[in-house]
PDB file of N, CA and C in Angstrom:
ATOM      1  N   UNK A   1      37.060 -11.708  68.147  1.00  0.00           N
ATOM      2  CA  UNK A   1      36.185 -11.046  67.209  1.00  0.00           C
ATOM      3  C   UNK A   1      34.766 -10.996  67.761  1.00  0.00           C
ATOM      4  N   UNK A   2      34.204  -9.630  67.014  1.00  0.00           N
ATOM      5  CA  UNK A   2      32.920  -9.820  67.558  1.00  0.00           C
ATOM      6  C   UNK A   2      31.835 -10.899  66.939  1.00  0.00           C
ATOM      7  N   UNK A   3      30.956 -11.421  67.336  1.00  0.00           N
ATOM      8  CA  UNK A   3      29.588 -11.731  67.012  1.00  0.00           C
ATOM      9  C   UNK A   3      29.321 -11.377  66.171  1.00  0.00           C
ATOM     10  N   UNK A   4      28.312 -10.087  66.943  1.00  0.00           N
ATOM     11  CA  UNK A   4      27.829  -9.430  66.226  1.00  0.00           C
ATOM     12  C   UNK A   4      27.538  -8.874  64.988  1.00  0.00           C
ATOM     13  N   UNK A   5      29.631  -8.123  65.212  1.00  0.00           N
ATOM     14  CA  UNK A   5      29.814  -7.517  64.164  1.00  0.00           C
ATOM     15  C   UNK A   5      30.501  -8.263  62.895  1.00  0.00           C
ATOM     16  N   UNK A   6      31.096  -9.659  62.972  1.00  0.00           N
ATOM     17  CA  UNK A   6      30.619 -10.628  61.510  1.00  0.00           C
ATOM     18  C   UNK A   6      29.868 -10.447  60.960  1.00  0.00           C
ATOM     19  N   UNK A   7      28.453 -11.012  61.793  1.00  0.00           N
ATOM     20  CA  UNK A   7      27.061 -11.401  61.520  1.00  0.00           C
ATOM     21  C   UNK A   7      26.354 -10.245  60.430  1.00  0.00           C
ATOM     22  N   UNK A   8      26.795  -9.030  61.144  1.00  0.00           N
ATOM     23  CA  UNK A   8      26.503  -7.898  60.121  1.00  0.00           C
ATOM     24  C   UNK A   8      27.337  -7.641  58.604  1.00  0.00           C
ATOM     25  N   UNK A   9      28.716  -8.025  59.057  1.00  0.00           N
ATOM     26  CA  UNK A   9      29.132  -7.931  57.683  1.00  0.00           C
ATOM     27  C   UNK A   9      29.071  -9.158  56.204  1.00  0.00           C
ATOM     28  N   UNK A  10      28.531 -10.380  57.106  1.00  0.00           N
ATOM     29  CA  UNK A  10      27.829 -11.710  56.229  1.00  0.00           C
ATOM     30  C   UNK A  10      26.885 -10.911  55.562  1.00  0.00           C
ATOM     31  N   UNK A  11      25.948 -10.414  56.380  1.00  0.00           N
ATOM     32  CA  UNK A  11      24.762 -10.368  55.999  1.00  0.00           C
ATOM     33  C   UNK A  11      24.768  -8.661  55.009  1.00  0.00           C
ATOM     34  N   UNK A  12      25.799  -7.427  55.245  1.00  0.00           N
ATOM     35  CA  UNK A  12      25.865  -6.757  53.935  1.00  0.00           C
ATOM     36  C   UNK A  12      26.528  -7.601  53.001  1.00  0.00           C
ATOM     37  N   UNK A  13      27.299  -8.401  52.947  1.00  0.00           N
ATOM     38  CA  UNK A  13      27.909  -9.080  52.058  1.00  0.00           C
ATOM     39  C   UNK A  13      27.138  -9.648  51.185  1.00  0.00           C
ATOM     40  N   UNK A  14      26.231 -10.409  51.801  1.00  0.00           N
ATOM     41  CA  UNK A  14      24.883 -11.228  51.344  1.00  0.00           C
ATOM     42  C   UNK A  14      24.173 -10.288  50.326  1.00  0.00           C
ATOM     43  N   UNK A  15      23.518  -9.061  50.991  1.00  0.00           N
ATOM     44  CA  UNK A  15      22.774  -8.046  50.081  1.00  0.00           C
ATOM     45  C   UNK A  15      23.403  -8.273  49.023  1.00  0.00           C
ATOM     46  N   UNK A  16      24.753  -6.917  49.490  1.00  0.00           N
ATOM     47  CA  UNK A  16      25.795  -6.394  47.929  1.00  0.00           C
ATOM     48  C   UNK A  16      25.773  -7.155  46.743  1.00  0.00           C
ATOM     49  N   UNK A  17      26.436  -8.540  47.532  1.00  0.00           N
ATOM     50  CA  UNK A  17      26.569  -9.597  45.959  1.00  0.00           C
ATOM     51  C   UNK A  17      25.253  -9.769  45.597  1.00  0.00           C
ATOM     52  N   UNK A  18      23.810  -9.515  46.353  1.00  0.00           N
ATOM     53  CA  UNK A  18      22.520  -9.865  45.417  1.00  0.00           C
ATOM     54  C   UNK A  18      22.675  -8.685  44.634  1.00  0.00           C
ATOM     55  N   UNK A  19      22.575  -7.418  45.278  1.00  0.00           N
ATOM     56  CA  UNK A  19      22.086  -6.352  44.443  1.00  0.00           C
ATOM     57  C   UNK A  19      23.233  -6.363  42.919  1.00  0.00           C
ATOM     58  N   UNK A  20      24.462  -6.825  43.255  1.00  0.00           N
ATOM     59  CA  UNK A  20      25.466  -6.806  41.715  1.00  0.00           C
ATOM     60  C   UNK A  20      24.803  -8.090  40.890  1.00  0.00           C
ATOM     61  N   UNK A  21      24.691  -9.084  41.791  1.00  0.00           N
ATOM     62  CA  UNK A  21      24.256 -10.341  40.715  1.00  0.00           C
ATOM     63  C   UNK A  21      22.844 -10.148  39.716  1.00  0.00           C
ATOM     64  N   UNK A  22      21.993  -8.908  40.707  1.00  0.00           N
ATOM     65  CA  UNK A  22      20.589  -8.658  40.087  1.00  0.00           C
ATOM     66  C   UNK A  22      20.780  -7.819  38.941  1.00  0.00           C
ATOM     67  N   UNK A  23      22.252  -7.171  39.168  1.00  0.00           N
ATOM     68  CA  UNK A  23      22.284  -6.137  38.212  1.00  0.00           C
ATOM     69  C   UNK A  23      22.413  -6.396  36.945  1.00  0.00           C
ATOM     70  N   UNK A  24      23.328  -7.779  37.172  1.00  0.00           N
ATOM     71  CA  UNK A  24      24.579  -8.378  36.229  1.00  0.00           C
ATOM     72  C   UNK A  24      22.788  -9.355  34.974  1.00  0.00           C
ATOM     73  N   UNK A  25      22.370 -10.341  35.706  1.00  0.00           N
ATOM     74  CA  UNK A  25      21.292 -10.676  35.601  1.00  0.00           C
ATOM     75  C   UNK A  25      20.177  -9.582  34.394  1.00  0.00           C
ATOM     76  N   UNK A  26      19.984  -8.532  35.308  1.00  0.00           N
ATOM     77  CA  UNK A  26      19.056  -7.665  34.133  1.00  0.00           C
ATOM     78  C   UNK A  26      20.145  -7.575  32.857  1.00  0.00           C
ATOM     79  N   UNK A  27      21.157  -7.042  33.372  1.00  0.00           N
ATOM     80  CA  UNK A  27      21.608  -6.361  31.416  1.00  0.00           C
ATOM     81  C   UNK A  27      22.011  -7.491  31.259  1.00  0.00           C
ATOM     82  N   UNK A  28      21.804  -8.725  31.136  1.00  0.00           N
ATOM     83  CA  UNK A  28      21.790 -10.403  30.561  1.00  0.00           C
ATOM     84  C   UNK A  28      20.984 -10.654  30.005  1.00  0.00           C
ATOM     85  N   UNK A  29      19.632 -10.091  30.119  1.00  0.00           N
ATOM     86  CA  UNK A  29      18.680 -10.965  29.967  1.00  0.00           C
ATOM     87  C   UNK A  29      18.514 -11.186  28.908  1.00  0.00           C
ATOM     88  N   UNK A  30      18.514  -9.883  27.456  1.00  0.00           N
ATOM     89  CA  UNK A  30      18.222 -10.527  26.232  1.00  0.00           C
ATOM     90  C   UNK A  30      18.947 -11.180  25.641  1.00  0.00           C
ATOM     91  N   UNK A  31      20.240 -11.280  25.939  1.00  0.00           N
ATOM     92  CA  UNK A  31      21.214 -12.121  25.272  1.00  0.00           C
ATOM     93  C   UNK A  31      20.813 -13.808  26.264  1.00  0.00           C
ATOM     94  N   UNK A  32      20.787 -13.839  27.494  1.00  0.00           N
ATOM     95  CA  UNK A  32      20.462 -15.038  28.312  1.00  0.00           C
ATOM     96  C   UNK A  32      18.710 -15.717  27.402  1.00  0.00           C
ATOM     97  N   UNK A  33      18.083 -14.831  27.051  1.00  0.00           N
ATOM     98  CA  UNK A  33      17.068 -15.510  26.206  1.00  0.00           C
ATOM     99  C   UNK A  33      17.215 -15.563  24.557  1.00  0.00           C
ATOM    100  N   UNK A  34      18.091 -15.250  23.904  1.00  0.00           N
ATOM    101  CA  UNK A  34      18.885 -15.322  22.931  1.00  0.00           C
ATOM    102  C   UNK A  34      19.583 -16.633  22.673  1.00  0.00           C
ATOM    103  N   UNK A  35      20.091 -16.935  24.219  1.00  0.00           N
ATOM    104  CA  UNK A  35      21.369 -18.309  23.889  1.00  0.00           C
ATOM    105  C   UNK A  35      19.878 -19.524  24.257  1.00  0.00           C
ATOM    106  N   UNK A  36      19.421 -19.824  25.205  1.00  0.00           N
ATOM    107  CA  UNK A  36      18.460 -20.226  25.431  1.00  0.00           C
ATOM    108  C   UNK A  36      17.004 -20.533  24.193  1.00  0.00           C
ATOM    109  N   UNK A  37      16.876 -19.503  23.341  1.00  0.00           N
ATOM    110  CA  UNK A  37      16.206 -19.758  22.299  1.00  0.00           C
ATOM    111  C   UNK A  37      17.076 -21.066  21.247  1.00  0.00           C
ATOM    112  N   UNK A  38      18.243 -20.801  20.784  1.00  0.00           N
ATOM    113  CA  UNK A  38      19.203 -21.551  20.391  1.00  0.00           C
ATOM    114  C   UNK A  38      19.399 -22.412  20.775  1.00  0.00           C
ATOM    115  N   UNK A  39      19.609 -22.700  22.326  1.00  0.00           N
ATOM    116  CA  UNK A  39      20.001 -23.951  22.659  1.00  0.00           C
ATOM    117  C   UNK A  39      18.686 -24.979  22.827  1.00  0.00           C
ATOM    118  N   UNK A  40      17.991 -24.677  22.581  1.00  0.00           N
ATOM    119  CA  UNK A  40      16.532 -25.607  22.837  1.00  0.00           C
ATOM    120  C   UNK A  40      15.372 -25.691  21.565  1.00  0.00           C
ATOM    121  N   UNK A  41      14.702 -27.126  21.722  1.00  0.00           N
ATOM    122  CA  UNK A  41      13.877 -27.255  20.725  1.00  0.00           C
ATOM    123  C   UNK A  41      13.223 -26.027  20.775  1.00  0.00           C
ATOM    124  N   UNK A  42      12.727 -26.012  18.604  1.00  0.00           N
ATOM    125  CA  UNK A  42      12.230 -25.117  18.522  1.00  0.00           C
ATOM    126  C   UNK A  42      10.865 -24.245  19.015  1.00  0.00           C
ATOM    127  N   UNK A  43      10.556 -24.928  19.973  1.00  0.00           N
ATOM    128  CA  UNK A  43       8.840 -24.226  20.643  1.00  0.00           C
ATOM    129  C   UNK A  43       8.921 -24.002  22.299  1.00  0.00           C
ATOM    130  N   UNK A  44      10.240 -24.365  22.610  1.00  0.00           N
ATOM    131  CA  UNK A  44      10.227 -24.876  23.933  1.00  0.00           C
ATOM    132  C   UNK A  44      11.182 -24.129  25.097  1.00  0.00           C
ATOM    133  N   UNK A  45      12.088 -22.919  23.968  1.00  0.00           N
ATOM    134  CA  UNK A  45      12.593 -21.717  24.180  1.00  0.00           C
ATOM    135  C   UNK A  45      12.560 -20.932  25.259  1.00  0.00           C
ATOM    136  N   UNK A  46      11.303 -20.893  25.189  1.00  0.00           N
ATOM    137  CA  UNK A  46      11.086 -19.062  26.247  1.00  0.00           C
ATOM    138  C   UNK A  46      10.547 -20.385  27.437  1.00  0.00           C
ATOM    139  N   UNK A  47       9.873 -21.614  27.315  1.00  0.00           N
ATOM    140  CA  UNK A  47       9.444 -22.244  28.586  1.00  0.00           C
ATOM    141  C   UNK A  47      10.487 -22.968  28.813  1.00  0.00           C
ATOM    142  N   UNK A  48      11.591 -22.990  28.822  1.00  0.00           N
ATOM    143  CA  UNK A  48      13.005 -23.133  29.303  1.00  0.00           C
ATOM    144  C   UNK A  48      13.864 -21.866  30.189  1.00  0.00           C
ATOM    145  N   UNK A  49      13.454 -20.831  29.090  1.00  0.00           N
ATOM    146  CA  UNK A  49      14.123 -19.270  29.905  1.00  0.00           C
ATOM    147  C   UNK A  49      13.089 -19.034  31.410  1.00  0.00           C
ATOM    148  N   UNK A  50      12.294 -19.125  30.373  1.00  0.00           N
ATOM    149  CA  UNK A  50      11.070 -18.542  32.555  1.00  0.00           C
ATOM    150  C   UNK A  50      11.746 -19.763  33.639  1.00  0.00           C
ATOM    151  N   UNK A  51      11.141 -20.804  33.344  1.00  0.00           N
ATOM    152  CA  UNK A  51      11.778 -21.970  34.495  1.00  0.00           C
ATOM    153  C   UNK A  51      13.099 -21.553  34.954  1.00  0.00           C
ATOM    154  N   UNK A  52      14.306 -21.317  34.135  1.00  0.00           N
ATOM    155  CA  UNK A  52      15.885 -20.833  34.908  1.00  0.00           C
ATOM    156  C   UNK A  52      15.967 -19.665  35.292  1.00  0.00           C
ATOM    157  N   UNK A  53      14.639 -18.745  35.102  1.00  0.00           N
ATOM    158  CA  UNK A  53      14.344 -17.205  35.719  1.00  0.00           C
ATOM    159  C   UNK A  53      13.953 -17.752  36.376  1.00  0.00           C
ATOM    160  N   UNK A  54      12.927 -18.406  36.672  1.00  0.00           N
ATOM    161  CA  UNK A  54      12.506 -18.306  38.223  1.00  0.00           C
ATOM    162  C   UNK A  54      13.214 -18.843  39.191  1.00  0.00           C
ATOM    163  N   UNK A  55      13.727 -20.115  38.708  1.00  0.00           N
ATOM    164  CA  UNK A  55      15.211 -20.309  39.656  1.00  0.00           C
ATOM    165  C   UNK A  55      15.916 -19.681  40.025  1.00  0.00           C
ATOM    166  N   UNK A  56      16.750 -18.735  38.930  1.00  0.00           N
ATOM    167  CA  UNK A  56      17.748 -17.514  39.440  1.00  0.00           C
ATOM    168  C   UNK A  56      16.717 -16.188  40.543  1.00  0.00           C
ATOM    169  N   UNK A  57      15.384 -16.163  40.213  1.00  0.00           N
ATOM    170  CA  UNK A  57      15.091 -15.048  41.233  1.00  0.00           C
ATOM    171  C   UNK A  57      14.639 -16.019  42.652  1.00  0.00           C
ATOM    172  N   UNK A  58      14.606 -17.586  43.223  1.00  0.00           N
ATOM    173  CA  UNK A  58      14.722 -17.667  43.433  1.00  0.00           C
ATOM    174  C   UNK A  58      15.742 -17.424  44.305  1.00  0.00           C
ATOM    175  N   UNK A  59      16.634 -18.150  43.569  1.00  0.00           N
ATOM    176  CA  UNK A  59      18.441 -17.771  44.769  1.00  0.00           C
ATOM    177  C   UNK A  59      18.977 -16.504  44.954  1.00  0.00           C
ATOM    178  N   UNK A  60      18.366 -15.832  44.162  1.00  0.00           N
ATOM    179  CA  UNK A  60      18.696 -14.168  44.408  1.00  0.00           C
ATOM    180  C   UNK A  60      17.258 -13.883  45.781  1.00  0.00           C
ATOM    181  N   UNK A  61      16.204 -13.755  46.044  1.00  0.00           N
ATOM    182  CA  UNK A  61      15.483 -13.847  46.690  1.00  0.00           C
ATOM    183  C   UNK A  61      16.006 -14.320  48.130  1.00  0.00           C
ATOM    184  N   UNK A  62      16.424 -15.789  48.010  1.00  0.00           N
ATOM    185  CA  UNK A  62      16.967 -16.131  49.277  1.00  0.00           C
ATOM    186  C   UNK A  62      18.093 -15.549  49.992  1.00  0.00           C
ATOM    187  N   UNK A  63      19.057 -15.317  48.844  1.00  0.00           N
ATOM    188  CA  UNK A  63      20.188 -14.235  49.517  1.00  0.00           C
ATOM    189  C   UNK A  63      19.887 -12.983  50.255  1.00  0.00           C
ATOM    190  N   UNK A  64      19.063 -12.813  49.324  1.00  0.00           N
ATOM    191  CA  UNK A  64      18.943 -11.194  50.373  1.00  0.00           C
ATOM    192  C   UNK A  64      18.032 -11.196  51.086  1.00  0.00           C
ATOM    193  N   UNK A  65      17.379 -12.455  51.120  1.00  0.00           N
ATOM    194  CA  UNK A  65      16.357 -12.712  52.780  1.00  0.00           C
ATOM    195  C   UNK A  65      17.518 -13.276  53.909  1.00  0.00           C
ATOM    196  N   UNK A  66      18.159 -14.217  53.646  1.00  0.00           N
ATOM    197  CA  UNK A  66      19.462 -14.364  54.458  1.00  0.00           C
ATOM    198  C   UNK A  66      20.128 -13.265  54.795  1.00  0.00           C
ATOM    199  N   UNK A  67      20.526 -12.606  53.764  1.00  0.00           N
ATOM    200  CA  UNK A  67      21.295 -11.291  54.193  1.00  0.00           C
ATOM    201  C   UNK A  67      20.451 -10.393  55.731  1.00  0.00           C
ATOM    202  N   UNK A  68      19.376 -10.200  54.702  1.00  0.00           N
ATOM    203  CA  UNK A  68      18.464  -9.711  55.807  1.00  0.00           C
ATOM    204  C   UNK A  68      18.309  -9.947  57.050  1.00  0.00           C
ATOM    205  N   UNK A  69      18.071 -11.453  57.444  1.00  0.00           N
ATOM    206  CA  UNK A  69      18.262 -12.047  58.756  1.00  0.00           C
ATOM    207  C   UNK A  69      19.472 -12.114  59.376  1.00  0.00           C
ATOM    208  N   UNK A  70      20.309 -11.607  58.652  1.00  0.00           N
ATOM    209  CA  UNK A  70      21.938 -11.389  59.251  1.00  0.00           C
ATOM    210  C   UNK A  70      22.297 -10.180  59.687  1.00  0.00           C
ATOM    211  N   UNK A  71      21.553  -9.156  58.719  1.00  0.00           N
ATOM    212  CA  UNK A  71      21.724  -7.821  59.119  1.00  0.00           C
ATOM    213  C   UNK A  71      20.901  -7.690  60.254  1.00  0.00           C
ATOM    214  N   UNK A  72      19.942  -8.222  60.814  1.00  0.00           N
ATOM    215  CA  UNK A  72      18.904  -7.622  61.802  1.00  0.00           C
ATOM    216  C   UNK A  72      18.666  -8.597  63.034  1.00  0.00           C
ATOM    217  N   UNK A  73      19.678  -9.749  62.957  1.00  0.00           N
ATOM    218  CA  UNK A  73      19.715 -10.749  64.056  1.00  0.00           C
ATOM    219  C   UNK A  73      18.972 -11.162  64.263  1.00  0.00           C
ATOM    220  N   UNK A  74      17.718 -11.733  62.927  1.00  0.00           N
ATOM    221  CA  UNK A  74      16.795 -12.379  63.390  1.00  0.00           C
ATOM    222  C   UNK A  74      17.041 -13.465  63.734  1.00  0.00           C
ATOM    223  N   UNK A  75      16.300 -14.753  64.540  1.00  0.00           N
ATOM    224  CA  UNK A  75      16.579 -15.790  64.624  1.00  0.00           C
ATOM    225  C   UNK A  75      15.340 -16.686  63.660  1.00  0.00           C
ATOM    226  N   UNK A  76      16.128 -17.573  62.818  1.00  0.00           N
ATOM    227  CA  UNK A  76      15.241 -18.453  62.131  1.00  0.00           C
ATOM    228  C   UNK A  76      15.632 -19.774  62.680  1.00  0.00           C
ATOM    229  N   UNK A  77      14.707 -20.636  62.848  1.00  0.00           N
ATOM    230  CA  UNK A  77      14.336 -22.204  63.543  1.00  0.00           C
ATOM    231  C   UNK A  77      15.285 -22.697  61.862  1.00  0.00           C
ATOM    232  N   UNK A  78      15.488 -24.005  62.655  1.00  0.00           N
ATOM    233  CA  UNK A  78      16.256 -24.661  61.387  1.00  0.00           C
ATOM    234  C   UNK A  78      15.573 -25.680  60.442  1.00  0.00           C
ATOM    235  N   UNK A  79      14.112 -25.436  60.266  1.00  0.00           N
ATOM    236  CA  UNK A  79      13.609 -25.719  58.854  1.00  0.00           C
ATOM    237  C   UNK A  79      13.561 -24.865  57.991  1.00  0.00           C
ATOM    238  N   UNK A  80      14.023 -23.505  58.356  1.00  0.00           N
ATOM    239  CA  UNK A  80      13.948 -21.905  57.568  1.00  0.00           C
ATOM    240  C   UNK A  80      15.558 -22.148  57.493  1.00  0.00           C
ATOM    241  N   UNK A  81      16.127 -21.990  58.537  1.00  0.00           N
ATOM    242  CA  UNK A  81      17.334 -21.739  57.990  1.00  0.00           C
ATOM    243  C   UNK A  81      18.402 -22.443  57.059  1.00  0.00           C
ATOM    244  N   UNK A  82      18.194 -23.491  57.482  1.00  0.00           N
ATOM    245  CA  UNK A  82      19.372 -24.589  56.957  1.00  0.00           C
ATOM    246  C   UNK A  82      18.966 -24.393  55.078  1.00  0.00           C
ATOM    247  N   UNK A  83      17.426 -24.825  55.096  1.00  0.00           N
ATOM    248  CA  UNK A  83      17.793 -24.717  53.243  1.00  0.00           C
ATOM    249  C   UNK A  83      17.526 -23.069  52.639  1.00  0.00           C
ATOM    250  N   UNK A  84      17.410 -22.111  53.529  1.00  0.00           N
ATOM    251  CA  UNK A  84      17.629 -20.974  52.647  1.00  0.00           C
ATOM    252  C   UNK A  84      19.305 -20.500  52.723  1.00  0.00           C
ATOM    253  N   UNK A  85      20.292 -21.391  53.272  1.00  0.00           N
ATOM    254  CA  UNK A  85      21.483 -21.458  53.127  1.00  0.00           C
ATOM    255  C   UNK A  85      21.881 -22.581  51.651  1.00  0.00           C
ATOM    256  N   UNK A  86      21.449 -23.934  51.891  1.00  0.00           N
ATOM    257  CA  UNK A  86      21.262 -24.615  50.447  1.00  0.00           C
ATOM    258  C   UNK A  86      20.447 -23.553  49.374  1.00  0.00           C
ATOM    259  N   UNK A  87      19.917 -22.669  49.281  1.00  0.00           N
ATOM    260  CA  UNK A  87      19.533 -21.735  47.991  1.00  0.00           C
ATOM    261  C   UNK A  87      20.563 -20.971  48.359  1.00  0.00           C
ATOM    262  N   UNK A  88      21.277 -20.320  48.992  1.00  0.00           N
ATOM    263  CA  UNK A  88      22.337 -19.166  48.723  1.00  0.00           C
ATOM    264  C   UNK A  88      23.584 -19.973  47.993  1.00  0.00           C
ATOM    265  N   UNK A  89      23.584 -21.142  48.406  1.00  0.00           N
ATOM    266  CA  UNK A  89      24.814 -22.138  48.364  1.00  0.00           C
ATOM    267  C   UNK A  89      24.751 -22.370  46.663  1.00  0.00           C
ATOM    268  N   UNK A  90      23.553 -22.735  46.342  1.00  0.00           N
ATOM    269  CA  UNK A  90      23.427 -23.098  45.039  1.00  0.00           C
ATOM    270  C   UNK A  90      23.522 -22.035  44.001  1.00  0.00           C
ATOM    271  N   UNK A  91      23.363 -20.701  44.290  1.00  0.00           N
ATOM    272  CA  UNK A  91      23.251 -19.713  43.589  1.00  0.00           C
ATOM    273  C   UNK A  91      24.635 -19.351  42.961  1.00  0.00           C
ATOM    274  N   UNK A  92      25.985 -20.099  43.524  1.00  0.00           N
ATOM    275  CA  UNK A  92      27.559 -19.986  42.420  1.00  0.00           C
ATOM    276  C   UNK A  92      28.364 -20.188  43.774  1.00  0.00           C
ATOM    277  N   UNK A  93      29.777 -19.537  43.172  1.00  0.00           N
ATOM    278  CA  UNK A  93      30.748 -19.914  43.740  1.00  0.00           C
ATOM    279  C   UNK A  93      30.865 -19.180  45.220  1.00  0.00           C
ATOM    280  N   UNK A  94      30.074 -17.721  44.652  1.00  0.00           N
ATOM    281  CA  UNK A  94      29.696 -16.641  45.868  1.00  0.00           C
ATOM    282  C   UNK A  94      29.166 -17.139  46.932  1.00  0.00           C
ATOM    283  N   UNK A  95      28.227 -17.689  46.900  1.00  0.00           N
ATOM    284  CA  UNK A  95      26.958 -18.018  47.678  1.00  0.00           C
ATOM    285  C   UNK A  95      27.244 -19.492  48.576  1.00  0.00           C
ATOM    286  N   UNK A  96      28.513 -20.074  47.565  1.00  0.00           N
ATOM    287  CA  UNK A  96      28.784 -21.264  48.509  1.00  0.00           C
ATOM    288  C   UNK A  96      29.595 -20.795  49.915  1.00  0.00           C
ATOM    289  N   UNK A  97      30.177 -19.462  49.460  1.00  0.00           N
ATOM    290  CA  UNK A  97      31.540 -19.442  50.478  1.00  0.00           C
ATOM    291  C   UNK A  97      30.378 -18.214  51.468  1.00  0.00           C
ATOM    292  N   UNK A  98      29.356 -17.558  50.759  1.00  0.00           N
ATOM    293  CA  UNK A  98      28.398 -17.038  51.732  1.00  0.00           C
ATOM    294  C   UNK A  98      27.870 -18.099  53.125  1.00  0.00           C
ATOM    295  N   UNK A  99      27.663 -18.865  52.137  1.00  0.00           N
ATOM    296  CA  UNK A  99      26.688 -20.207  52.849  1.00  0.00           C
ATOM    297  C   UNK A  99      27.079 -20.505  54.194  1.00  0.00           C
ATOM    298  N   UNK A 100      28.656 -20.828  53.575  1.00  0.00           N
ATOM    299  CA  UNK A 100      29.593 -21.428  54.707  1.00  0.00           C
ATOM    300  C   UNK A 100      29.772 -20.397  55.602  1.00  0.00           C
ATOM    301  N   UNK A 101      29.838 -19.312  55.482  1.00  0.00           N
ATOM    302  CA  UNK A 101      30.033 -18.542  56.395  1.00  0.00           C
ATOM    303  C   UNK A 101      29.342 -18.108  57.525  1.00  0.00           C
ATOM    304  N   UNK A 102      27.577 -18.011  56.546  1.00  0.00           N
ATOM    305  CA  UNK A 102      25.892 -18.359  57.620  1.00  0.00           C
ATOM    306  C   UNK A 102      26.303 -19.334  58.636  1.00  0.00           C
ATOM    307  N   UNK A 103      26.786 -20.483  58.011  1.00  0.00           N
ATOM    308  CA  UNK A 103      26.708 -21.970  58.767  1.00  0.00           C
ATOM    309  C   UNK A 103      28.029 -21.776  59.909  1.00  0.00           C
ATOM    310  N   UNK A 104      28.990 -20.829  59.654  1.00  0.00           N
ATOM    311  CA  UNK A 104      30.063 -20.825  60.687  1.00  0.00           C
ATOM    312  C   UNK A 104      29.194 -19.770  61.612  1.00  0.00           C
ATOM    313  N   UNK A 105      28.296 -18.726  61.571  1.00  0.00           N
ATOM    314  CA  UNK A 105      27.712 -17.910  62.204  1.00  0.00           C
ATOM    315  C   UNK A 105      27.280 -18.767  62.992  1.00  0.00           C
ATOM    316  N   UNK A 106      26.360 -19.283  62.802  1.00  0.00           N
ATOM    317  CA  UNK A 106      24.942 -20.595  63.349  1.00  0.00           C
ATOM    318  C   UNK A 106      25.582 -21.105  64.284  1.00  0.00           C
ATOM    319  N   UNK A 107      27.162 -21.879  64.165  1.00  0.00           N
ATOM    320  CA  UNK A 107      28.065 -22.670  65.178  1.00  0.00           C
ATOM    321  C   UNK A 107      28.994 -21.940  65.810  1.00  0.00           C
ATOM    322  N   UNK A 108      28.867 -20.862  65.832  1.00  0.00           N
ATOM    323  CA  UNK A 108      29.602 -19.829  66.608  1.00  0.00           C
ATOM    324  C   UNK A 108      30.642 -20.729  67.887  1.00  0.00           C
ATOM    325  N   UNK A 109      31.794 -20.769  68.167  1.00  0.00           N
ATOM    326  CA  UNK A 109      32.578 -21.252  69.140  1.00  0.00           C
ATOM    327  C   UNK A 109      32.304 -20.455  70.432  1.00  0.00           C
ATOM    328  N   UNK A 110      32.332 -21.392  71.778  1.00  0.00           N
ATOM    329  CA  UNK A 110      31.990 -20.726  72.431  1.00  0.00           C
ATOM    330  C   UNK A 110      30.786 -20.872  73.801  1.00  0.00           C
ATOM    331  N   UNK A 111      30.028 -21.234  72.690  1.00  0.00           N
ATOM    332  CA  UNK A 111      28.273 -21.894  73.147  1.00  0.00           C
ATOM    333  C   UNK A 111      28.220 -23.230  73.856  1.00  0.00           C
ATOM    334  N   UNK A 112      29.403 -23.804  73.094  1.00  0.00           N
ATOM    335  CA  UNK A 112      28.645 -25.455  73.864  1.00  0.00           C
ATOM    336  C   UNK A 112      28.039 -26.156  72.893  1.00  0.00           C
ATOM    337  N   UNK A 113      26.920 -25.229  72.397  1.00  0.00           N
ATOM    338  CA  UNK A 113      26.557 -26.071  71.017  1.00  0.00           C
ATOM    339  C   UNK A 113      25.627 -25.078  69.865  1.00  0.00           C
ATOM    340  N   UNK A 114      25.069 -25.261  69.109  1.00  0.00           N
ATOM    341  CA  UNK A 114      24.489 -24.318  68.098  1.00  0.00           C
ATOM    342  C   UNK A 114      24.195 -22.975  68.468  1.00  0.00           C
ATOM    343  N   UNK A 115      24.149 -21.755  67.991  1.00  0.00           N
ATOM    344  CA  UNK A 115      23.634 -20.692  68.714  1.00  0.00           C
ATOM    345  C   UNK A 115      22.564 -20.592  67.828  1.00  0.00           C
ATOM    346  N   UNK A 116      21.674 -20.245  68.587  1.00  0.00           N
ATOM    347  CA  UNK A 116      20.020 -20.188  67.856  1.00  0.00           C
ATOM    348  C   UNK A 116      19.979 -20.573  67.270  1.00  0.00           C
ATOM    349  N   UNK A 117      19.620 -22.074  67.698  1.00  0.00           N
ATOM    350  CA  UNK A 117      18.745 -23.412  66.936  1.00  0.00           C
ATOM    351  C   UNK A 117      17.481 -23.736  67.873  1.00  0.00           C
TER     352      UNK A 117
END
């Protein structure tokens, strides 16, 4: 198999599932601040919803910067890379088996030892 041409399909893979998860995410939102009003003391609501928004645009953010660096072969040093794989990882079940897949890119067989580290 190629390199390369994995590396490219991780990294549309990476996008796609952001751009559906972003999608899925918007037509959520008033019901996601709906359950969130409910589930939390009464004043403390909406500063519960922003904090798990900014988390979720977090891990959506990192995916499709990962993606990005997959689609275009950038090389990132491994204080960039390793935890914007822990944010794709954390973002669900998607993002774990994304993750793993970055991390099988990274150790490519072959090398001897890491490829671009």
């Amino acid at each position: 198999m190629n390199r390369a041409l994995v590396q490219k399909g991780i990294g549309l893979a990476l996008v796609l599932s952001g751009v559906v998860l972003l999608a899925l995410k918007i037509t959520n939102l008033p019901d996601a601040m709906e359950s969130w009003d409910a589930w939390a003391s009464p004043n403390s609501g909406k500063f519960l919803f922003v904090g798990v928004l900014a988390a979720e645009l977090l891990f959506l953010a990192s995916r499709f910067f990962l993606g990005y660096v997959h689609l275009k072969s950038k090389h990132l040093g491994p204080w960039s890379f390793y935890p914007l794989v822990v944010f794709v990882a954390l973002s669900g079940l998607s993002g774990i088996i994304l993750g793993v897949a970055s991390l099988a890119i990274r150790f490519w067989q072959g090398q001897g030892h890491a490829a671009k580290t």
